[in-house]
C-alpha atoms as a PDB file:
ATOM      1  CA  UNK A   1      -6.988 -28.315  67.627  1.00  0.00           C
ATOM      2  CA  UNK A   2      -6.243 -31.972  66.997  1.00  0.00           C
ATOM      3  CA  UNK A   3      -5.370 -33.880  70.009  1.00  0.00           C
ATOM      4  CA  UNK A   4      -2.699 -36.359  69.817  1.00  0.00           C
ATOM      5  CA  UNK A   5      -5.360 -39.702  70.558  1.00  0.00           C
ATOM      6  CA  UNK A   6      -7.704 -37.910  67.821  1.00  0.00           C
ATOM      7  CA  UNK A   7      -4.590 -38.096  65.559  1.00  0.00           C
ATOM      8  CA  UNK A   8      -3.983 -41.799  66.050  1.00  0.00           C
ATOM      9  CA  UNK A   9      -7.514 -42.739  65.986  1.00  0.00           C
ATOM     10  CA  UNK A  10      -7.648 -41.079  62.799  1.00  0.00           C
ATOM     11  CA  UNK A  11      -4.682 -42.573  61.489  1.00  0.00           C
ATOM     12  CA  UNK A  12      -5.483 -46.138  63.079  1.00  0.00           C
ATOM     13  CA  UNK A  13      -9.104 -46.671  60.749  1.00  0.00           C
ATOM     14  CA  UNK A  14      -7.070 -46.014  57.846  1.00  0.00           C
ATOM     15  CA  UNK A  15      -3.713 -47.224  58.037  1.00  0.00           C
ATOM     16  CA  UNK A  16      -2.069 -49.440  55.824  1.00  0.00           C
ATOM     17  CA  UNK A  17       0.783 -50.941  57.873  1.00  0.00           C
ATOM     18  CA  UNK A  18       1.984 -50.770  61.471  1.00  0.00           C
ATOM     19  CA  UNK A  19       4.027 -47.738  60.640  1.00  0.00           C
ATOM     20  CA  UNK A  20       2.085 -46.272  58.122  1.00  0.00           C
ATOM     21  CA  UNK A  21       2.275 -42.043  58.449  1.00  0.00           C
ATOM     22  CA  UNK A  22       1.951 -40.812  55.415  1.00  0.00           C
ATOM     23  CA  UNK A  23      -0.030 -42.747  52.763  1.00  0.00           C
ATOM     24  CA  UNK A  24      -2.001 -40.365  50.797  1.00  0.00           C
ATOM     25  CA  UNK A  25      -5.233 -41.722  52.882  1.00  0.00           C
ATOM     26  CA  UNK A  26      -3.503 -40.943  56.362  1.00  0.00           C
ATOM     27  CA  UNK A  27      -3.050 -37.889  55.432  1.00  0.00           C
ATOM     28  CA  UNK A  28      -6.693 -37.743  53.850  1.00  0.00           C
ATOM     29  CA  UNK A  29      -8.327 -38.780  57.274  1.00  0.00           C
ATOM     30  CA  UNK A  30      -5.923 -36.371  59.289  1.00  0.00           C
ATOM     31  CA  UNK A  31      -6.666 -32.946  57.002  1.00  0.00           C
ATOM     32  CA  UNK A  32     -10.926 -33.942  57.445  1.00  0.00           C
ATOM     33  CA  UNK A  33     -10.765 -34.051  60.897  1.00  0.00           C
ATOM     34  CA  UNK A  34      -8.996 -31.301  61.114  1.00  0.00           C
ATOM     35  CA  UNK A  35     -11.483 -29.312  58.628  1.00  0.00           C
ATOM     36  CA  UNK A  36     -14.045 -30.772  60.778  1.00  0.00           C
ATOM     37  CA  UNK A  37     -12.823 -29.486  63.749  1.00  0.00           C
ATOM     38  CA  UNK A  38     -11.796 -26.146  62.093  1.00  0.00           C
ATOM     39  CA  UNK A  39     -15.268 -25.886  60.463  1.00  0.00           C
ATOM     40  CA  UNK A  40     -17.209 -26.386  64.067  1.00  0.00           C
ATOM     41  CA  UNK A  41     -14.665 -23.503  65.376  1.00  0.00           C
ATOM     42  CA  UNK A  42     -15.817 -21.018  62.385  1.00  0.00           C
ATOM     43  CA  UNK A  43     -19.387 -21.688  62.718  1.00  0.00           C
ATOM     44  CA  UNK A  44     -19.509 -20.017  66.477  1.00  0.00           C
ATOM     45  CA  UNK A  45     -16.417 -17.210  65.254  1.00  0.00           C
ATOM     46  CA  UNK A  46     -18.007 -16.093  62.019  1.00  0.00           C
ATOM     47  CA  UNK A  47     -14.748 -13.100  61.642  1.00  0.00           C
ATOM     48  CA  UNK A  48     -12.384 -15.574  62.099  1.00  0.00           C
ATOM     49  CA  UNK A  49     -10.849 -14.533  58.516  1.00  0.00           C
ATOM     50  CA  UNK A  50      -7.434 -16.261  59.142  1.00  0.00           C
ATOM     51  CA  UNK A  51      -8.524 -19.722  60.358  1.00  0.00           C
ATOM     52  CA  UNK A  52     -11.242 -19.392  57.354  1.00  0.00           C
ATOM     53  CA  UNK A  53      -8.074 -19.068  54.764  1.00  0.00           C
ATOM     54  CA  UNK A  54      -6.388 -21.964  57.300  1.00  0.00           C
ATOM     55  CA  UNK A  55      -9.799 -24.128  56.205  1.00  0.00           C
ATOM     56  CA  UNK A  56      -9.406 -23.609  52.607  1.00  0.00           C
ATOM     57  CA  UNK A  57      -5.823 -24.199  51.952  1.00  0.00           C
ATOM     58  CA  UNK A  58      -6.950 -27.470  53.868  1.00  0.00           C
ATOM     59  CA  UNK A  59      -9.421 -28.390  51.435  1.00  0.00           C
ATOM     60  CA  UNK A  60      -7.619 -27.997  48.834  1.00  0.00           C
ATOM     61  CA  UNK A  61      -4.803 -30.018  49.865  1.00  0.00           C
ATOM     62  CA  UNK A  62      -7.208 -33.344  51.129  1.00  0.00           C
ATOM     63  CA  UNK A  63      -8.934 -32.502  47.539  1.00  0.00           C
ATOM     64  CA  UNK A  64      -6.085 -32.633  46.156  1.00  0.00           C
ATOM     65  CA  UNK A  65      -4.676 -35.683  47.917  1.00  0.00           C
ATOM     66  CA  UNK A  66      -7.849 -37.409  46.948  1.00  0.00           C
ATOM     67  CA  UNK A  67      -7.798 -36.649  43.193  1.00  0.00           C
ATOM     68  CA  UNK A  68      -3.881 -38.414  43.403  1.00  0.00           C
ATOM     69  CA  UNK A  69      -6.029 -41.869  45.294  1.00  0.00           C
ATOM     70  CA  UNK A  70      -8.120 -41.600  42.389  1.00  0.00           C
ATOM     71  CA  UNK A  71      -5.858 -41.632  39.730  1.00  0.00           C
ATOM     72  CA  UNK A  72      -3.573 -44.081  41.349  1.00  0.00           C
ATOM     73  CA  UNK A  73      -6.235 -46.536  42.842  1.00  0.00           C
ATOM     74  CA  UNK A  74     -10.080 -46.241  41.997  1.00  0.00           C
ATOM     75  CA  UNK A  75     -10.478 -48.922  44.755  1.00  0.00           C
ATOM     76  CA  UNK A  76      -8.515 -47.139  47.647  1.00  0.00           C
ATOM     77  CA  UNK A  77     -10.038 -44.470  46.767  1.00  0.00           C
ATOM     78  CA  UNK A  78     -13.231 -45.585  47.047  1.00  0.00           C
ATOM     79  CA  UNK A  79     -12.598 -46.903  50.232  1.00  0.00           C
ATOM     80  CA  UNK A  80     -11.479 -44.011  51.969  1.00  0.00           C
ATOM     81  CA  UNK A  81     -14.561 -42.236  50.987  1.00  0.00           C
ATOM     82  CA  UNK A  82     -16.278 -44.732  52.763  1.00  0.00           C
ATOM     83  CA  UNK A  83     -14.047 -44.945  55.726  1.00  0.00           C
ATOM     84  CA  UNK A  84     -13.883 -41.009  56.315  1.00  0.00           C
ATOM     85  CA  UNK A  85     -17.661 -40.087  55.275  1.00  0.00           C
ATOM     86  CA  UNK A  86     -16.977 -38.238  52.198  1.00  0.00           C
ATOM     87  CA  UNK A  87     -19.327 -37.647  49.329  1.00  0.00           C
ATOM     88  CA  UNK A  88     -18.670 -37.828  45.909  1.00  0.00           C
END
């Protein structure tokens, strides 16, 4: 689960403005830690058939969030790839 200082660190590398919440790259860096954390859990609880379906509905979304960045702004875009360890 994410913690609430794992939240704002998240949010802090990526942030646009002080009270930035939900730019599409906050909520990019928020969904892959999550995934990361969710991905760790499913890796030691291999029947964990609900938090798998959790995980996918979350990649879909940040996917989805991303392909919005890249339409809207190549060089965001690009940037949060960088900033959140993404390949594409």
């Amino acid at each position: 689960m994410l913690t609430k200082t794992k939240k704002k660190r998240a949010v802090d590398a990526v942030k646009i403005h002080d009270t930035d919440t939900g730019s599409a790259e906050v909520q990019i860096s928020i969904l892959s830690k999550k995934i990361d954390e969710l991905a760790s859990h499913l890796k030691k609880n291999k029947k964990d058939v609900s938090s798998r379906r959790g995980l996918l509905g979350m990649v879909a979304d940040r996917r989805t969030h991303l392909r919005y960045l890249q339409k809207k702004s190549t060089r965001r875009y690009n940037a949060i790839l960088k900033k959140v360890n993404l390949k594409k």
